[in-house]
PDB file of N, CA and C in Angstrom:
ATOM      1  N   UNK A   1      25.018 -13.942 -35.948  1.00  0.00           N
ATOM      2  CA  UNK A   1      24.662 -13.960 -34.540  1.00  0.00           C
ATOM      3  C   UNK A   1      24.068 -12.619 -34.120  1.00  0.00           C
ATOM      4  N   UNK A   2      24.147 -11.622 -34.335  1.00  0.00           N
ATOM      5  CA  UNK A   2      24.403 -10.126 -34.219  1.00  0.00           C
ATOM      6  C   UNK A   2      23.168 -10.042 -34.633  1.00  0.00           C
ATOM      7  N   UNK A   3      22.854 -10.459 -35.794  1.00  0.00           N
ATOM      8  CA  UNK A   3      20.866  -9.964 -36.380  1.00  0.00           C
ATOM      9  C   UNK A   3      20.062 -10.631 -35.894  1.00  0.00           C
ATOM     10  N   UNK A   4      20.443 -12.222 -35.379  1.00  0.00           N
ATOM     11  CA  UNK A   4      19.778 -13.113 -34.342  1.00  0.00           C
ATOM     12  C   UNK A   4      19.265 -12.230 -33.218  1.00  0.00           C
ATOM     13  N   UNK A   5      20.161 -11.760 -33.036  1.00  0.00           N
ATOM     14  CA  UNK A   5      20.129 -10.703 -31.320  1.00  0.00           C
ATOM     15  C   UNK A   5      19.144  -9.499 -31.808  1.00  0.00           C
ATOM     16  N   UNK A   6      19.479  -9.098 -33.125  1.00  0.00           N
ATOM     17  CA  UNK A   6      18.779  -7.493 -33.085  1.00  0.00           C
ATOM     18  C   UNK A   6      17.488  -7.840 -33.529  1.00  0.00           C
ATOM     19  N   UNK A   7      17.296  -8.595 -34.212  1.00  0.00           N
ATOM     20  CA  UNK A   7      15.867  -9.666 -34.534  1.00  0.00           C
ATOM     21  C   UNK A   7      14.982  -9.941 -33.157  1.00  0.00           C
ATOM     22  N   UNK A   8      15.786 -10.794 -31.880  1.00  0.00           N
ATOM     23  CA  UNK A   8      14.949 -10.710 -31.051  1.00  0.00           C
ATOM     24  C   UNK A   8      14.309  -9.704 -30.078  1.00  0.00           C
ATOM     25  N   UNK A   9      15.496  -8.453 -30.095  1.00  0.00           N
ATOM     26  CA  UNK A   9      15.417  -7.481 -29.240  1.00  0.00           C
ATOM     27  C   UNK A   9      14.661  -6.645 -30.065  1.00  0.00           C
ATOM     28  N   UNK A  10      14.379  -6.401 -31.143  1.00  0.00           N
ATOM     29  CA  UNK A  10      13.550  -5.668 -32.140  1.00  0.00           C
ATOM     30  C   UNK A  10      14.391  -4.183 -32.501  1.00  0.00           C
ATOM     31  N   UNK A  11      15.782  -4.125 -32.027  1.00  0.00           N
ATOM     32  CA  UNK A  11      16.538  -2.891 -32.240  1.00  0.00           C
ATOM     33  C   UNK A  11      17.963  -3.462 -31.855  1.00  0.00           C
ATOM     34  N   UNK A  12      19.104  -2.278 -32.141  1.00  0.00           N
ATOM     35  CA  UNK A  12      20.005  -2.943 -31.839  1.00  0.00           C
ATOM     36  C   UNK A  12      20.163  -3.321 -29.700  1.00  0.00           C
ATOM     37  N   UNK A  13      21.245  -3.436 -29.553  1.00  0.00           N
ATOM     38  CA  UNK A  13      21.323  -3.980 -27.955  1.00  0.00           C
ATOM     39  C   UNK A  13      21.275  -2.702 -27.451  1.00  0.00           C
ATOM     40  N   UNK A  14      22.260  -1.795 -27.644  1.00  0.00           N
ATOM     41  CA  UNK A  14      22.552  -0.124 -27.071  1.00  0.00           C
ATOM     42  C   UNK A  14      21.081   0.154 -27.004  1.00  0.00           C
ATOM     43  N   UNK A  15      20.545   0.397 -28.007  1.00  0.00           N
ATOM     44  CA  UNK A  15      19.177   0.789 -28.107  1.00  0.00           C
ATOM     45  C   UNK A  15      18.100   0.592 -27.514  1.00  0.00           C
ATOM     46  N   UNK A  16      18.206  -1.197 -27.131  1.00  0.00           N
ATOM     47  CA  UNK A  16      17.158  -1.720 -26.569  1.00  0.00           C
ATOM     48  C   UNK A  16      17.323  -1.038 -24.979  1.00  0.00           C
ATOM     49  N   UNK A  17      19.065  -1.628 -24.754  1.00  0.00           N
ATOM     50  CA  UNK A  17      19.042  -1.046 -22.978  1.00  0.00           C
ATOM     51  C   UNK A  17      18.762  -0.159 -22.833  1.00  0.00           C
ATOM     52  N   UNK A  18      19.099   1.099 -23.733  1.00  0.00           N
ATOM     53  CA  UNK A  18      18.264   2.477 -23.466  1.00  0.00           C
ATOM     54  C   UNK A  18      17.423   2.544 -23.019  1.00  0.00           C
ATOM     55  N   UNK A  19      16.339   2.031 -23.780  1.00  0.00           N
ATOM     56  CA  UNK A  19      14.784   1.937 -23.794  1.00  0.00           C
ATOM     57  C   UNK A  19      14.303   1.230 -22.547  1.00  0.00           C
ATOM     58  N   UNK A  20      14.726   0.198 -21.859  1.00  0.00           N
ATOM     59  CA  UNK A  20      14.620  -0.523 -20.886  1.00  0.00           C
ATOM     60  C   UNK A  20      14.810   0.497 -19.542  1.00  0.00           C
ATOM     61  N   UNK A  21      15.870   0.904 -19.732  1.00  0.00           N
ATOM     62  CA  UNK A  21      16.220   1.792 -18.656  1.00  0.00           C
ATOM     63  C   UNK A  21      15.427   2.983 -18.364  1.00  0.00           C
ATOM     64  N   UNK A  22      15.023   3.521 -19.480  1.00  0.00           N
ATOM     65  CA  UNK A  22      14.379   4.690 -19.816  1.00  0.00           C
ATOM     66  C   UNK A  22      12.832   3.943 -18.346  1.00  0.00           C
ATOM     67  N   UNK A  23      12.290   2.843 -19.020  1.00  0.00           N
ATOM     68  CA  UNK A  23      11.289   2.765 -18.939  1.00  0.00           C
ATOM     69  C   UNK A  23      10.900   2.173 -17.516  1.00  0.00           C
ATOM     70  N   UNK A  24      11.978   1.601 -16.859  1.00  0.00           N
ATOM     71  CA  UNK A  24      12.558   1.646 -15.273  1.00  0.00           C
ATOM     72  C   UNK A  24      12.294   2.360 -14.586  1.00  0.00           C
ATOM     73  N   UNK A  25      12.968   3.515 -14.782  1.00  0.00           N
ATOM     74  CA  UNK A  25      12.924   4.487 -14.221  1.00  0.00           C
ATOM     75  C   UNK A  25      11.089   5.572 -14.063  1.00  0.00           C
ATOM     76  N   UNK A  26      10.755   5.193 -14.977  1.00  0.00           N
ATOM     77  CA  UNK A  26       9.326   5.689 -15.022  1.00  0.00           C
ATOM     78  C   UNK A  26       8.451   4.780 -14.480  1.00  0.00           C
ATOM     79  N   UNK A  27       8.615   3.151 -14.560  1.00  0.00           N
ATOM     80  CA  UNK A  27       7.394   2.661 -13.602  1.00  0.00           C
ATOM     81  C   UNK A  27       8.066   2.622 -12.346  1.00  0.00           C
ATOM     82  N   UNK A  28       9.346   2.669 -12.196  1.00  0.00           N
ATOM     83  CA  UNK A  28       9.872   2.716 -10.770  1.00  0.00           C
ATOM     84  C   UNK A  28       9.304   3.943  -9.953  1.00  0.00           C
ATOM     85  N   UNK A  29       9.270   5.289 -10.538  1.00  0.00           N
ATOM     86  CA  UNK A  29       8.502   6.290 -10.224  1.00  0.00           C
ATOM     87  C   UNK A  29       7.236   6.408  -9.748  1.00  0.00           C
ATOM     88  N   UNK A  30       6.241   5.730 -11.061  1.00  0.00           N
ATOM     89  CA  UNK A  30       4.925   5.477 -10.850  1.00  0.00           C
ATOM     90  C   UNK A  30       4.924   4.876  -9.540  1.00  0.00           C
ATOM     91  N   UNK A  31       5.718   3.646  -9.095  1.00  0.00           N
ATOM     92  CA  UNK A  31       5.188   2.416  -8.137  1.00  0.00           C
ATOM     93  C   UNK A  31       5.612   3.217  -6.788  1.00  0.00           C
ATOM     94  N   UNK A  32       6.486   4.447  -6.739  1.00  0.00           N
ATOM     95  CA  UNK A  32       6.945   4.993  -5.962  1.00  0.00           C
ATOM     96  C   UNK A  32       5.837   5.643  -5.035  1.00  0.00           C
ATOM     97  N   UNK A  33       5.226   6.291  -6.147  1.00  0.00           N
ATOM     98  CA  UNK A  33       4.151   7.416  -6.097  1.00  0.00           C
ATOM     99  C   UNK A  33       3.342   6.615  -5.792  1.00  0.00           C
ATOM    100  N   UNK A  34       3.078   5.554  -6.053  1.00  0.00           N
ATOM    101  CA  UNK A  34       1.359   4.706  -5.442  1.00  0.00           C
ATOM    102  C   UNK A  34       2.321   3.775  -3.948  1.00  0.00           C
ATOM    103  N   UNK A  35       3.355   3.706  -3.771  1.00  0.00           N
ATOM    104  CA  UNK A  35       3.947   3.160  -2.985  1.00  0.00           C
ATOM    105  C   UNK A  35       3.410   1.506  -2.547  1.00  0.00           C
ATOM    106  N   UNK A  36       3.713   1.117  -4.169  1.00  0.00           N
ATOM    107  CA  UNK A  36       4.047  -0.210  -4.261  1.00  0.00           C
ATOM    108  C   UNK A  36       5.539  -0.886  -4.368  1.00  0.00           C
ATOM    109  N   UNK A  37       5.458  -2.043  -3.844  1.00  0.00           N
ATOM    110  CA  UNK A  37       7.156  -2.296  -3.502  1.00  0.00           C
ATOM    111  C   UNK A  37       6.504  -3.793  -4.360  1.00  0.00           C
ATOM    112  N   UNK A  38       7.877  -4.849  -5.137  1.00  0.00           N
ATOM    113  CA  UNK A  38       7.767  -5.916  -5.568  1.00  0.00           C
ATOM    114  C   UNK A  38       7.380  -7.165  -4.990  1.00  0.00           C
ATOM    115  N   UNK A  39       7.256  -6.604  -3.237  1.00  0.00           N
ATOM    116  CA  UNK A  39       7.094  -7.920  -2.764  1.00  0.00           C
ATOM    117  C   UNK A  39       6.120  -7.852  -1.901  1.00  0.00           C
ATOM    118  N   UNK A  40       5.224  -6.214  -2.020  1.00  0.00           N
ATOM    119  CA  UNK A  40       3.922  -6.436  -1.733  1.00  0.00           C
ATOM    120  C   UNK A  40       3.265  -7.257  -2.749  1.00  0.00           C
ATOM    121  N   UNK A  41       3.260  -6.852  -4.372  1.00  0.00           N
ATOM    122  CA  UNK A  41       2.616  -7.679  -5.395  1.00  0.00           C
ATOM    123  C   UNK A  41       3.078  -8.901  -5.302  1.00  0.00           C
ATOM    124  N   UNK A  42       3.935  -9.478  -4.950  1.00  0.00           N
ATOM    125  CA  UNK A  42       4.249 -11.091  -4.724  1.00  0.00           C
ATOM    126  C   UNK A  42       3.386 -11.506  -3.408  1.00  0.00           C
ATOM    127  N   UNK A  43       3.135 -10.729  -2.183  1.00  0.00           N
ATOM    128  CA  UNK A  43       2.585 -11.531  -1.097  1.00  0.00           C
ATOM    129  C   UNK A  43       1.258 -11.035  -1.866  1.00  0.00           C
ATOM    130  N   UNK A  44       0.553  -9.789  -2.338  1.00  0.00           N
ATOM    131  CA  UNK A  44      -0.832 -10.363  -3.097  1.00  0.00           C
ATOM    132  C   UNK A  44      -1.089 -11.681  -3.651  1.00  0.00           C
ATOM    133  N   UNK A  45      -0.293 -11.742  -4.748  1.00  0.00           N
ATOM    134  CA  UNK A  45      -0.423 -13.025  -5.237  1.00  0.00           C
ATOM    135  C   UNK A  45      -0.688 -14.388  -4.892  1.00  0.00           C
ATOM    136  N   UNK A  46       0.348 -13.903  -3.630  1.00  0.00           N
ATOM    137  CA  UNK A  46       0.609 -15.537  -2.798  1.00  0.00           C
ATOM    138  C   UNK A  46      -0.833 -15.553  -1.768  1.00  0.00           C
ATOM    139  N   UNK A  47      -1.296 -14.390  -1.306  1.00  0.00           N
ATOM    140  CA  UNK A  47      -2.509 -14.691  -0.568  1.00  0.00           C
ATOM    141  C   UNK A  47      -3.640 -14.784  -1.129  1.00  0.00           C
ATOM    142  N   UNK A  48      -3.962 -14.140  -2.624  1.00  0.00           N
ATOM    143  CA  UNK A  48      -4.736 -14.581  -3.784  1.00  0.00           C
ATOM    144  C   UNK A  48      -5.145 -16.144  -3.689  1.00  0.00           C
ATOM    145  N   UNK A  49      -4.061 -16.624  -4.267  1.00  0.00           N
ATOM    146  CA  UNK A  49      -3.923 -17.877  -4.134  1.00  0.00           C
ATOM    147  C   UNK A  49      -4.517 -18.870  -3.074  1.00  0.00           C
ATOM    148  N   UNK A  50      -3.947 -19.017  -2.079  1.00  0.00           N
ATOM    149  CA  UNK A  50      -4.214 -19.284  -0.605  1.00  0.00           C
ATOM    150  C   UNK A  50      -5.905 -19.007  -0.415  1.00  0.00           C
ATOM    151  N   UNK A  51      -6.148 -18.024  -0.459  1.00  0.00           N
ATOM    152  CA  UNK A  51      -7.268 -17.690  -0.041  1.00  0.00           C
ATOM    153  C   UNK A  51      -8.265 -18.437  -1.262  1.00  0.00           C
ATOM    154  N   UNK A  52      -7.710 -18.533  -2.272  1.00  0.00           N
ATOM    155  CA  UNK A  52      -8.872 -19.474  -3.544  1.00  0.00           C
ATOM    156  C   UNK A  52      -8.877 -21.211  -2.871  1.00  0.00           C
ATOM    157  N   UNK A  53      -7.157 -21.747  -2.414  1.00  0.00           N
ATOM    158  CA  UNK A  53      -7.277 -22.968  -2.269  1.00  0.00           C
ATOM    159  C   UNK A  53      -7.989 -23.373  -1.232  1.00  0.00           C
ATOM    160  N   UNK A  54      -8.445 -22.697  -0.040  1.00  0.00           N
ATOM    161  CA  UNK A  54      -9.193 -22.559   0.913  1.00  0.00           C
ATOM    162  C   UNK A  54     -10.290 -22.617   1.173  1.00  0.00           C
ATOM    163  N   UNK A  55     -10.603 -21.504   0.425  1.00  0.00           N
ATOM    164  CA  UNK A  55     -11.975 -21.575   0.272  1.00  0.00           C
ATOM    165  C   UNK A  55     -12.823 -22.443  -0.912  1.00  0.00           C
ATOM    166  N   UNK A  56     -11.738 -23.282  -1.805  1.00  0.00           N
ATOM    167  CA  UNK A  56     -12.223 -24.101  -2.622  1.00  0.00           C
ATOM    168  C   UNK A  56     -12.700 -24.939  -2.033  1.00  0.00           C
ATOM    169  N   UNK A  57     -11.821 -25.671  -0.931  1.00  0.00           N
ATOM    170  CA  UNK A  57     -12.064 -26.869  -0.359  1.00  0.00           C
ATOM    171  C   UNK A  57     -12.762 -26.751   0.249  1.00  0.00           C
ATOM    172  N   UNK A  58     -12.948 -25.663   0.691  1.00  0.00           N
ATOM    173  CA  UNK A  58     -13.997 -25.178   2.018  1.00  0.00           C
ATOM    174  C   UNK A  58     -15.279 -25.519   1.662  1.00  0.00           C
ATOM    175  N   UNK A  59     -15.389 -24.970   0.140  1.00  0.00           N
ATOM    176  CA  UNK A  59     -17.285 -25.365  -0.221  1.00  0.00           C
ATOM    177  C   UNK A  59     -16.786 -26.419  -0.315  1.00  0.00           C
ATOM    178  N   UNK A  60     -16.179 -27.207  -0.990  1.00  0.00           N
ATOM    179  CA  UNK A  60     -15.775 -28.704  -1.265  1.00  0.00           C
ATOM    180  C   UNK A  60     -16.743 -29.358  -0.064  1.00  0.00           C
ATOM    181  N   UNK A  61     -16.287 -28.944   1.210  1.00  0.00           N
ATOM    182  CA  UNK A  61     -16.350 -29.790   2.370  1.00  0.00           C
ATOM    183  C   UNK A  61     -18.047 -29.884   2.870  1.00  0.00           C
ATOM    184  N   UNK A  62     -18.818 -28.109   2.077  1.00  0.00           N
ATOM    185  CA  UNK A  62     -20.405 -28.311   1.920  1.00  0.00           C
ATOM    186  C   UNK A  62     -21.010 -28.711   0.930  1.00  0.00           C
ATOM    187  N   UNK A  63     -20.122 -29.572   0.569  1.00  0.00           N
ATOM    188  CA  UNK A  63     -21.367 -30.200  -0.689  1.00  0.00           C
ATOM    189  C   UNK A  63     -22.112 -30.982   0.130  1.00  0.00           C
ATOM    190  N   UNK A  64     -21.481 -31.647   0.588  1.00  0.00           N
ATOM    191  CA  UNK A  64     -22.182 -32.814   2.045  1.00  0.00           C
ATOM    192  C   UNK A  64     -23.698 -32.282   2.258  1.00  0.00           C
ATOM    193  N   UNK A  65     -23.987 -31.364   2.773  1.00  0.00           N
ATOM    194  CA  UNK A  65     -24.730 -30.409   3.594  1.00  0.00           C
ATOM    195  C   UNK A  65     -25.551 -30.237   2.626  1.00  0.00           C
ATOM    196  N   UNK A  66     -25.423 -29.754   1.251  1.00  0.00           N
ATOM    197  CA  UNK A  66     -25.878 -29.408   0.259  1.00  0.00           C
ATOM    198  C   UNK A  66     -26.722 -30.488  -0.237  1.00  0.00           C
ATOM    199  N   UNK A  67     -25.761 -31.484  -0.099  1.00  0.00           N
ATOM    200  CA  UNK A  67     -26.597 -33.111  -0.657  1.00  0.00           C
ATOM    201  C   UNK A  67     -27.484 -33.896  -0.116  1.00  0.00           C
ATOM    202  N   UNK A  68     -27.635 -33.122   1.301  1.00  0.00           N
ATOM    203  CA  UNK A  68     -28.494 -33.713   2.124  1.00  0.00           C
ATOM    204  C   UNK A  68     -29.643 -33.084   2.380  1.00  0.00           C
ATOM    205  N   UNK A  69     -29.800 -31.448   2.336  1.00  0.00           N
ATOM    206  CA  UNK A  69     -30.401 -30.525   2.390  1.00  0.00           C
ATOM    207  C   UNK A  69     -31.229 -31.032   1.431  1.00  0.00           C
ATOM    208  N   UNK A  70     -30.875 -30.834   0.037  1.00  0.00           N
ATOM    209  CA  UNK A  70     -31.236 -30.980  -1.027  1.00  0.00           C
ATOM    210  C   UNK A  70     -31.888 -32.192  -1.237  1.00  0.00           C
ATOM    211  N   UNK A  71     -31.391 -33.334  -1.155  1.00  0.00           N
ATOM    212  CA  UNK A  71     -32.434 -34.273  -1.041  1.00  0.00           C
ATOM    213  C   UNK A  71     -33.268 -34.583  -0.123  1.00  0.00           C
ATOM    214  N   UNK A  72     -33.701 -34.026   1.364  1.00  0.00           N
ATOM    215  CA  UNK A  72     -34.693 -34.234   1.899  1.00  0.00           C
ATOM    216  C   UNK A  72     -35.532 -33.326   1.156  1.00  0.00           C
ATOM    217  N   UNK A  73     -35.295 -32.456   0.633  1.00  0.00           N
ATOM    218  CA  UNK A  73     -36.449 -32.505  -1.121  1.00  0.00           C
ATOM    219  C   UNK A  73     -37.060 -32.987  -1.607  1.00  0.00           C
ATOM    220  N   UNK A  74     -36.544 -33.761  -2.257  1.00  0.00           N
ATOM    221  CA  UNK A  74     -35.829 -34.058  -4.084  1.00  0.00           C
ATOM    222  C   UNK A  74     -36.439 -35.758  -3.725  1.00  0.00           C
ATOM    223  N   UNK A  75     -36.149 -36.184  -2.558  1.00  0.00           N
ATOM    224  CA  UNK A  75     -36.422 -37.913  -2.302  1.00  0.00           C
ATOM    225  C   UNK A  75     -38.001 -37.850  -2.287  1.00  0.00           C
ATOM    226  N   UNK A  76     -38.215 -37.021  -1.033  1.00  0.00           N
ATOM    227  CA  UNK A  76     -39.767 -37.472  -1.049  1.00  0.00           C
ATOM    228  C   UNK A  76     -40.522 -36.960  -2.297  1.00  0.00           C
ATOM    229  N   UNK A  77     -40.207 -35.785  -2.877  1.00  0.00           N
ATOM    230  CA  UNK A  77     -41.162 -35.860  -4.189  1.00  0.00           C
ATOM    231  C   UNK A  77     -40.938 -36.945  -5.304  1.00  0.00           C
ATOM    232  N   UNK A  78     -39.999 -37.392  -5.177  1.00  0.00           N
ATOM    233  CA  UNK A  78     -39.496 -38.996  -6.228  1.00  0.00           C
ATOM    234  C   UNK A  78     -40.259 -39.867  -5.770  1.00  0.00           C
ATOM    235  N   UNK A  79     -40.562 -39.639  -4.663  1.00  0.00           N
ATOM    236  CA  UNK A  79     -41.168 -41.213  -4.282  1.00  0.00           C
ATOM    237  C   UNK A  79     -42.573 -40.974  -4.161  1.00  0.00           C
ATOM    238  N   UNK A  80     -43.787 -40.041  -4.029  1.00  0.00           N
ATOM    239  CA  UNK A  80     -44.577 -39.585  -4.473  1.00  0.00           C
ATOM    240  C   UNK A  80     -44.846 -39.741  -5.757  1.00  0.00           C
ATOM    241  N   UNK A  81     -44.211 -38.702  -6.545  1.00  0.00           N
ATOM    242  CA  UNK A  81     -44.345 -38.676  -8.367  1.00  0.00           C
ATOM    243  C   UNK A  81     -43.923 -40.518  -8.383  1.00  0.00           C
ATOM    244  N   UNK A  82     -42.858 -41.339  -8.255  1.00  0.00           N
ATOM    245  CA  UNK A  82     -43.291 -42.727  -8.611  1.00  0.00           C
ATOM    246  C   UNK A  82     -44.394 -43.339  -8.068  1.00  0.00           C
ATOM    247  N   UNK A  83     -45.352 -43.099  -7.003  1.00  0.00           N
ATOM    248  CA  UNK A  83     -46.384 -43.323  -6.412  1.00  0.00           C
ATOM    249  C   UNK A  83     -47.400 -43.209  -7.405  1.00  0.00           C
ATOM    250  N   UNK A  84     -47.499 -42.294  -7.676  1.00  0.00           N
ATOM    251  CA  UNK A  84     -48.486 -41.511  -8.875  1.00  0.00           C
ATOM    252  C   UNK A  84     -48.536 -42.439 -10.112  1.00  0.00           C
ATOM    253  N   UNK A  85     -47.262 -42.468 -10.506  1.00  0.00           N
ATOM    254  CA  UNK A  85     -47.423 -43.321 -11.632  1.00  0.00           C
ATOM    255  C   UNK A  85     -47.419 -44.532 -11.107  1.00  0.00           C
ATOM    256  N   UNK A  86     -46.842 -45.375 -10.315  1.00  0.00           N
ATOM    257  CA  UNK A  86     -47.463 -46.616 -10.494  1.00  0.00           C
ATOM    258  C   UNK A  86     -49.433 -46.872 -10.355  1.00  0.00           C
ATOM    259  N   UNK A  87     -49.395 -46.124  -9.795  1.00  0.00           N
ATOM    260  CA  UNK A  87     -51.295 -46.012  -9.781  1.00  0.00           C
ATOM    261  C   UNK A  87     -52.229 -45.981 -11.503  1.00  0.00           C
ATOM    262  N   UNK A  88     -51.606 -45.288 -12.778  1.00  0.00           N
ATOM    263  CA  UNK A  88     -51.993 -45.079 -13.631  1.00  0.00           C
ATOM    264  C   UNK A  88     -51.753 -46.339 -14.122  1.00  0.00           C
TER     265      UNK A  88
END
């Protein structure tokens, strides 16, 4: 059971928490110094998000616009160019 554990932790347990702690304490520092807190990076995330599903749907909702734009184009030269060829 014991090498199971030191196998996954890649050292023994003492060792690993060391290292963990060690390394706490230094990005806890860093995030100090840039004065980031855990639940500013969680509301990033969450407004990341939000702001993609939004504005997904949002163009979603101009394709419409797009499809219509676009084919008062796209129709009359179709029906022209088939004009053309039925004449040949």
């Amino acid at each position: 059971m014991s090498d199971g554990v030191n196998r996954f932790l890649g050292d023994s347990i003492g060792r690993t928490i060391v290292k963990l702690i060690v390394v706490s304490v230094i990005v806890g520092f860093v995030m100090h110094m840039f004065d980031i807190y855990p639940t500013d990076i969680i509301d990033s995330v969450r407004r990341f998000i939000f702001d993609i599903w939004h504005k997904g749907f949002s163009a979603l909702g101009r394709v419409g616009d797009y499809l219509l734009l676009g084919a008062s184009i796209v129709i009359p030269i179709f029906i022209i160019l088939r004009l053309i060829d039925l004449r040949k």
